[in-house]
Protein backbone atom coordinates (compact mmCIF):
# COMPACT_ATOMS: atom_id res chain seq x y z
CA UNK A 1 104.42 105.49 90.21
CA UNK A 2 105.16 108.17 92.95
CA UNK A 3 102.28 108.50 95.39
CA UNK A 4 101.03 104.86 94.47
CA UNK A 5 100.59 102.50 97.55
CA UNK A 6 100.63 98.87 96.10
CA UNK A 7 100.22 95.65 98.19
CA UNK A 8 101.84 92.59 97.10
CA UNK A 9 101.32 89.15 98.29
CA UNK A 10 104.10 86.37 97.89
CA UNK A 11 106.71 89.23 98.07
CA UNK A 12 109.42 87.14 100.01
CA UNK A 13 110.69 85.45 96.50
CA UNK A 14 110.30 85.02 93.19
CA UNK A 15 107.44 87.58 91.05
CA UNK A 16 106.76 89.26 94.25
CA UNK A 17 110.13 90.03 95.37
CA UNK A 18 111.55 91.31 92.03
CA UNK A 19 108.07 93.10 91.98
CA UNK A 20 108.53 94.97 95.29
CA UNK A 21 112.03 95.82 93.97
CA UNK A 22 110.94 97.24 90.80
CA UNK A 23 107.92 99.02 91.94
CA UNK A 24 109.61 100.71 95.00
CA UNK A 25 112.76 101.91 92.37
CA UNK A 26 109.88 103.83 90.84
CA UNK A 27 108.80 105.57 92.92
CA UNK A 28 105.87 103.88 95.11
CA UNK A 29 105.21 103.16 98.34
CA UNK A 30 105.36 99.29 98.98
CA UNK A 31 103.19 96.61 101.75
CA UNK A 32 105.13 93.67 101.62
CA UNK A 33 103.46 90.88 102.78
CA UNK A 34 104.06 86.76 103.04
CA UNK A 35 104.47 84.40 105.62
CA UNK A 36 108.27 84.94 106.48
CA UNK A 37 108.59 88.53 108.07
CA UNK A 38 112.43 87.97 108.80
CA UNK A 39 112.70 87.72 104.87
CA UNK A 40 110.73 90.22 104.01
CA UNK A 41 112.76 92.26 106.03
CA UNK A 42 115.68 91.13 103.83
CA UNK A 43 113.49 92.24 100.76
CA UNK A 44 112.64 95.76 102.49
CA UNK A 45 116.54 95.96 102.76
CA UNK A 46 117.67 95.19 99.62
CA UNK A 47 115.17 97.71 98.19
CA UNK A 48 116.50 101.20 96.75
CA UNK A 49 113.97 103.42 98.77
CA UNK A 50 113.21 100.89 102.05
CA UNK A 51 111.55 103.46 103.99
CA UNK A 52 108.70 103.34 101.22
CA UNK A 53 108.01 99.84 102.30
CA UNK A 54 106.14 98.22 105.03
CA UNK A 55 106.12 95.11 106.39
CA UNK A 56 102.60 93.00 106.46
CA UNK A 57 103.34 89.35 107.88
CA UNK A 58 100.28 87.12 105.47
CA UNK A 59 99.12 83.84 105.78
CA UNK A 60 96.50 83.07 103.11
CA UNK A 61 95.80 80.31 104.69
CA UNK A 62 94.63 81.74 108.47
CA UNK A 63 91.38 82.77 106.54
CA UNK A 64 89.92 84.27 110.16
CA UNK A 65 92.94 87.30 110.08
CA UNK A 66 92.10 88.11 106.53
CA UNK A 67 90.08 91.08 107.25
CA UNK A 68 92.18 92.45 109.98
CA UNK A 69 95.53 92.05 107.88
CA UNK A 70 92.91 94.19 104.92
CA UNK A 71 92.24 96.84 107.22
CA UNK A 72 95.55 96.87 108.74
CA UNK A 73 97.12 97.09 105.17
CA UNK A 74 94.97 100.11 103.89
CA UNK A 75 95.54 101.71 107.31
CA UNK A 76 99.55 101.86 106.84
CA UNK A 77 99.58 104.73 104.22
CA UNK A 78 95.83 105.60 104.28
CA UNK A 79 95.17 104.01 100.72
CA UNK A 80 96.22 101.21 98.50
CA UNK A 81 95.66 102.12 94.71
CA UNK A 82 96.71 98.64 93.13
CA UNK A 83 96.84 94.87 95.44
CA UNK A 84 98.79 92.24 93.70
CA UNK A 85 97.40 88.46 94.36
CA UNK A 86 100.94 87.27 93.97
CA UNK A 87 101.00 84.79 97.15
CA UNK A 88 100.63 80.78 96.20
CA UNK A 89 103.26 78.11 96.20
CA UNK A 90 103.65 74.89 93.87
CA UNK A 91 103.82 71.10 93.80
CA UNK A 92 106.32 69.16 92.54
CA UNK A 93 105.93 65.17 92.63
CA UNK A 94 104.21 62.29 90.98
CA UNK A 95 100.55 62.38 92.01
CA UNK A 96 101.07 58.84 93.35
CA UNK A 97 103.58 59.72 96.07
CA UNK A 98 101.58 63.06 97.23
CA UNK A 99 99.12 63.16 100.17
CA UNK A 100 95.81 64.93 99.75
CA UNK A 101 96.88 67.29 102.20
CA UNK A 102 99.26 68.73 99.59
CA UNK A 103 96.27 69.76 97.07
CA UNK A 104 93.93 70.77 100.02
CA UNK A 105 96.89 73.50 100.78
CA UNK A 106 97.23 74.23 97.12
CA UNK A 107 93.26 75.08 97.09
CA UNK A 108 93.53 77.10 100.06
CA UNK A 109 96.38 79.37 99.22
CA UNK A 110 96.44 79.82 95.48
CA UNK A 111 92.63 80.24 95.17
CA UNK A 112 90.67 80.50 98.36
CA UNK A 113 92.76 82.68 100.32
CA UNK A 114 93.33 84.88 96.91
CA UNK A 115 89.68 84.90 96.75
CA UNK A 116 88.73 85.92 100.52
CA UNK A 117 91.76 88.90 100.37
CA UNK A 118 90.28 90.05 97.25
CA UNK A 119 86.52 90.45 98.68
CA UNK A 120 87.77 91.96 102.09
CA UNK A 121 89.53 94.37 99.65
CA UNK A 122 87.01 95.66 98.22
CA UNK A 123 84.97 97.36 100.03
CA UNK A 124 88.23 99.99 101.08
CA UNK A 125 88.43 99.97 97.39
CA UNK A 126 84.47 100.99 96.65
CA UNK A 127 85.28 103.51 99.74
CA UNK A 128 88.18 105.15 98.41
CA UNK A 129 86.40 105.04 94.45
CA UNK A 130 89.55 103.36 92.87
CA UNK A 131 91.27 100.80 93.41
CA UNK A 132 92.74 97.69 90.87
CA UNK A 133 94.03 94.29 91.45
CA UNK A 134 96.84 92.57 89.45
CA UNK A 135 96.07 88.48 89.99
CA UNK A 136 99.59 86.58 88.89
CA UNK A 137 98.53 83.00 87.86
CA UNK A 138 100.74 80.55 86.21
CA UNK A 139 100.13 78.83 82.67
CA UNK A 140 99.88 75.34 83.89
CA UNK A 141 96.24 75.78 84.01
CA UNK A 142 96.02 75.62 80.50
CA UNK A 143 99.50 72.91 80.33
CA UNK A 144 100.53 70.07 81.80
CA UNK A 145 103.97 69.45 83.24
CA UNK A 146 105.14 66.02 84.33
CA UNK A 147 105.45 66.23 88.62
CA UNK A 148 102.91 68.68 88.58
CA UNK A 149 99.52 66.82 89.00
CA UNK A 150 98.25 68.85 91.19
CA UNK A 151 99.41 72.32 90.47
């Protein structure tokens, strides 16, 4: 893993945290990004080799920054060899008591704004000639789960 540069989205908790950890014990260079800089700054912290890791503040949602948060990503250590769609969040309530709103952000995260980082991606990755992505997804879209109508 040493020399790898490896961008991972939704790396303030959960996959993406214990993904920067791991990943940065071996060896490679980390951009962290998510909405919450102060705890990504906790994550950069806790990790064994911190000075390996930058910090990339992410919004999926703000779809107009997505291509300056790309560029400003593979500028940081001149490459990225692997981006990690990790960022989304999840819905938990009866489908009765939850406001459209809720699904519209759902969308918007978890598959539009995974989408739009993935094409501003790559054309740094067709640049550089290599390049993967890693897309984490969850199994509820082939299983249902009760309060989770919309997820």
């Amino acid at each position: 893993m040493e020399e790898k540069v490896i961008w991972i989205t939704g790396a303030s908790s959960g996959i993406g945290e214990a993904l920067t950890y791991q990943l940065n014990a071996l060896g490679a260079k980390i951009i962290a990004s998510a909405r919450r800089e102060s705890v990504l700054t906790q994550v950069k912290n806790n990790c064994k080799n911190p000075d390996n890791v930058e910090i990339l503040p992410l919004d999926l949602t703000n779809f107009s920054s997505l291509e300056e948060i790309t560029d400003t990503a593979f500028s940081l250590f001149g490459k990225i060899d692997v981006l990690i769609n990790n960022g989304g969040l999840s819905q938990r309530s009866l489908i009765v008591e939850t406001k459209f709103e809720v699904y519209q952000q759902m969308i918007d995260v978890n598959y539009l704004g995974t989408i739009k980082l993935t094409k501003h991606a790559l054309p740094h990755f067709i640049k550089q000639k290599r390049g993967h992505y890693v897309t984490i997804t969850s199994l509820m879209g082939k299983f249902s789960s009760p309060y989770r109508s919309g997820y």
